[in-house]
Protein backbone atom coordinates (compact mmCIF):
# COMPACT_ATOMS: atom_id res chain seq x y z
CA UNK A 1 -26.55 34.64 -13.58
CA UNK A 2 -23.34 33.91 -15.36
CA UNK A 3 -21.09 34.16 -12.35
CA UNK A 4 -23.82 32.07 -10.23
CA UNK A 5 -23.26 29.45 -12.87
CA UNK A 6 -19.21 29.72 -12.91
CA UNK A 7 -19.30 29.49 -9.19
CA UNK A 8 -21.22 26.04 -9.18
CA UNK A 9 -19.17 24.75 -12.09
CA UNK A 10 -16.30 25.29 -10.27
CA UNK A 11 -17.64 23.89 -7.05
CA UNK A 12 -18.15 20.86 -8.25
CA UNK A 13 -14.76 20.97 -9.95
CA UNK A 14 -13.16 21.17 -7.34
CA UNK A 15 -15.19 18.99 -4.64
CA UNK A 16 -14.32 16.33 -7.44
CA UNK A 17 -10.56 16.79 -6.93
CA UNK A 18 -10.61 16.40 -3.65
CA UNK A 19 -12.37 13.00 -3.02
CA UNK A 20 -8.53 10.72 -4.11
CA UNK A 21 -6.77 11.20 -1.41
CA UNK A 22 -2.56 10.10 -0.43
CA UNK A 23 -1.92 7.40 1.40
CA UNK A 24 1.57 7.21 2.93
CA UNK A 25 2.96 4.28 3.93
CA UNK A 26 6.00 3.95 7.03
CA UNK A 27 7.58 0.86 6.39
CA UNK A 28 9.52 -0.06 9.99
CA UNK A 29 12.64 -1.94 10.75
CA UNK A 30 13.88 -2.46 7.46
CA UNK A 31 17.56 -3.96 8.32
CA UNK A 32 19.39 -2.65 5.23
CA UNK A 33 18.95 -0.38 2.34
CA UNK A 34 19.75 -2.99 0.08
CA UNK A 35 17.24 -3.49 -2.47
CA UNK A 36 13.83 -2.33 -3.14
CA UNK A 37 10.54 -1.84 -1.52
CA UNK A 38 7.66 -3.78 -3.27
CA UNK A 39 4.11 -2.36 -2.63
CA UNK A 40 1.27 -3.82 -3.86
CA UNK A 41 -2.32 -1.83 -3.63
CA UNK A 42 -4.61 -3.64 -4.55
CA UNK A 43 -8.90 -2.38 -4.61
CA UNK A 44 -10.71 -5.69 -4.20
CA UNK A 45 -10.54 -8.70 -2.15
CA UNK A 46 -10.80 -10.50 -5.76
CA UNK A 47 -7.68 -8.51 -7.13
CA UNK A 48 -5.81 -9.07 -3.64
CA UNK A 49 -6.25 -12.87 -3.85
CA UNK A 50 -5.03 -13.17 -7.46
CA UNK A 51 -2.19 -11.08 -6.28
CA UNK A 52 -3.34 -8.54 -9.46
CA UNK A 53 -3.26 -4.97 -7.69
CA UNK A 54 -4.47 -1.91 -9.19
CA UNK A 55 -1.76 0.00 -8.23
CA UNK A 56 2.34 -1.23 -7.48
CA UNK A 57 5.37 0.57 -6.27
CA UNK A 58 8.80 0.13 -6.45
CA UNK A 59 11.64 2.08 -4.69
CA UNK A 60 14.81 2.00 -2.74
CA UNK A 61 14.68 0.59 0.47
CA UNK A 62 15.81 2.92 3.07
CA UNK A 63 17.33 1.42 6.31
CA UNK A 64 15.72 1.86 9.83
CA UNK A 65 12.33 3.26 8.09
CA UNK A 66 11.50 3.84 4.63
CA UNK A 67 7.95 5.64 3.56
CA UNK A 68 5.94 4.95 0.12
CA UNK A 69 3.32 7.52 -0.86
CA UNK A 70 0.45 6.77 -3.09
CA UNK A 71 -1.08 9.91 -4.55
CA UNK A 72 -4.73 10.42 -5.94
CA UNK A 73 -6.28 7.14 -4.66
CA UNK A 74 -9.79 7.26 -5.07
CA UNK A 75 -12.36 6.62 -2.27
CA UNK A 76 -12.80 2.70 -1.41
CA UNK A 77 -11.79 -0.58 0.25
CA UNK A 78 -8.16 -1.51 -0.22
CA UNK A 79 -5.58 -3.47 0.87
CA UNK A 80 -1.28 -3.88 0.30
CA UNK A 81 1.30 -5.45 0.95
CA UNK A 82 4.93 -4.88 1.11
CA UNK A 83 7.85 -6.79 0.00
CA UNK A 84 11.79 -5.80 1.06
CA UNK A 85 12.51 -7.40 -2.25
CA UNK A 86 16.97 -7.31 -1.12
CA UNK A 87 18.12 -8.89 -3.96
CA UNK A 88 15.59 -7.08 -6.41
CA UNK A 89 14.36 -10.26 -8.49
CA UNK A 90 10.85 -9.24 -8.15
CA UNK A 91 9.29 -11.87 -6.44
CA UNK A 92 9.18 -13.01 -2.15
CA UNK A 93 12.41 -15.51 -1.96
CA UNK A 94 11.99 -18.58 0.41
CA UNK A 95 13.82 -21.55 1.52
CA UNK A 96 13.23 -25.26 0.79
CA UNK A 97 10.12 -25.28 3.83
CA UNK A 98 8.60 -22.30 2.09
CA UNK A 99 9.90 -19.97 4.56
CA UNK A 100 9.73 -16.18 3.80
CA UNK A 101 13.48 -15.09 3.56
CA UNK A 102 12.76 -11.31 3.19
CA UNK A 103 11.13 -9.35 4.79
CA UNK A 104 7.09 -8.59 4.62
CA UNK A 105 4.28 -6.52 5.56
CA UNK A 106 0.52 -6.11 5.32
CA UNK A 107 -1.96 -3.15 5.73
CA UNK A 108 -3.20 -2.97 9.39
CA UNK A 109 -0.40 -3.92 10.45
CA UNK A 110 -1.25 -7.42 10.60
CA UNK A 111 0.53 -10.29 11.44
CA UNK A 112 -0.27 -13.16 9.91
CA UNK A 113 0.35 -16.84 11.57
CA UNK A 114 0.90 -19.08 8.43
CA UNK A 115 -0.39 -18.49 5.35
CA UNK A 116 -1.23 -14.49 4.02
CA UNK A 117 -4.26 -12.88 5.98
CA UNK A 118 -7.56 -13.16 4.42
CA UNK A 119 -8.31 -9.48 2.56
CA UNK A 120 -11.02 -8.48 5.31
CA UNK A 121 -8.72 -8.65 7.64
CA UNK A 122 -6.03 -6.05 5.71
CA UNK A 123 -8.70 -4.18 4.29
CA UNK A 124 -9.03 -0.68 5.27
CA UNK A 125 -11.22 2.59 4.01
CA UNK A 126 -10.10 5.30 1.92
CA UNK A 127 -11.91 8.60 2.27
CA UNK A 128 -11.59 11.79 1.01
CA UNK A 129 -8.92 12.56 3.58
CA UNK A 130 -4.88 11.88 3.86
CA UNK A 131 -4.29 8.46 5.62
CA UNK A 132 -1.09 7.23 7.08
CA UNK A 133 -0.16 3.69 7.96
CA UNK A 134 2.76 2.42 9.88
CA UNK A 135 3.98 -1.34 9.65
CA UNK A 136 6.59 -3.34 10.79
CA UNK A 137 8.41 -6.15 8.52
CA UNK A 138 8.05 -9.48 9.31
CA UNK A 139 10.83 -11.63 9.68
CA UNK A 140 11.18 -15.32 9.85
């Protein structure tokens, strides 16, 4: 009986770890590797318009492609963005017509016409197995 009950107690241990899952993001056509990669993850339309994520990343931008892995995300809706922050002040740099200067990306690959894409249309569903996403910068 006591190894009956170890083996369930471990089943569910373990069926518990696996439901977060990675999700690895390709970031394409990145023109330099100055600067940093901004990555935003955010778990609620509510969160993604307030531009409060649950989860950010920050690393070196890699030229030609650089890739951004997010480990243990739970099951869910999300959504992200991506920033090629170049001259690493932390925030999307513009010109006087409000202009993106750097470049940008959403989830989906989505390309939005002129203002940021509403979060149903970036959203996308985390399971309980590895997802991959490839997207292209934007450039204007």
């Amino acid at each position: 009986m006591q190894v009956s009950c170890l083996s369930i107690i471990l089943m569910l241990f373990t069926s518990h770890i696996s439901l977060a899952t990675t999700l690895t993001i390709h970031v394409r056509g990145v023109r330099s590797s100055e600067g940093d990669m901004r990555v935003s993850l955010c778990d609620s339309e509510a969160r993604y318009k307030k531009d409060d994520c649950a989860r950010d990343s920050v690393i070196p931008a890699v030229k030609g492609t650089t890739t951004i892995k997010f480990d243990d995300v739970p099951p869910g809706r999300y959504a992200f963005t991506v920033l090629h922050d170049k001259n690493r002040n932390g925030k999307m740099d513009s010109n006087f017509l409000n202009i993106p200067r750097e470049g940008f990306a959403f989830s989906n690959n989505i390309k939005p016409a002129f203002s940021e894409p509403a979060f149903n249309k970036v959203a996308f569903n985390v399971s309980n197995i590895n997802i991959t996403q490839d997207v292209d910068l934007i450039f204007y």
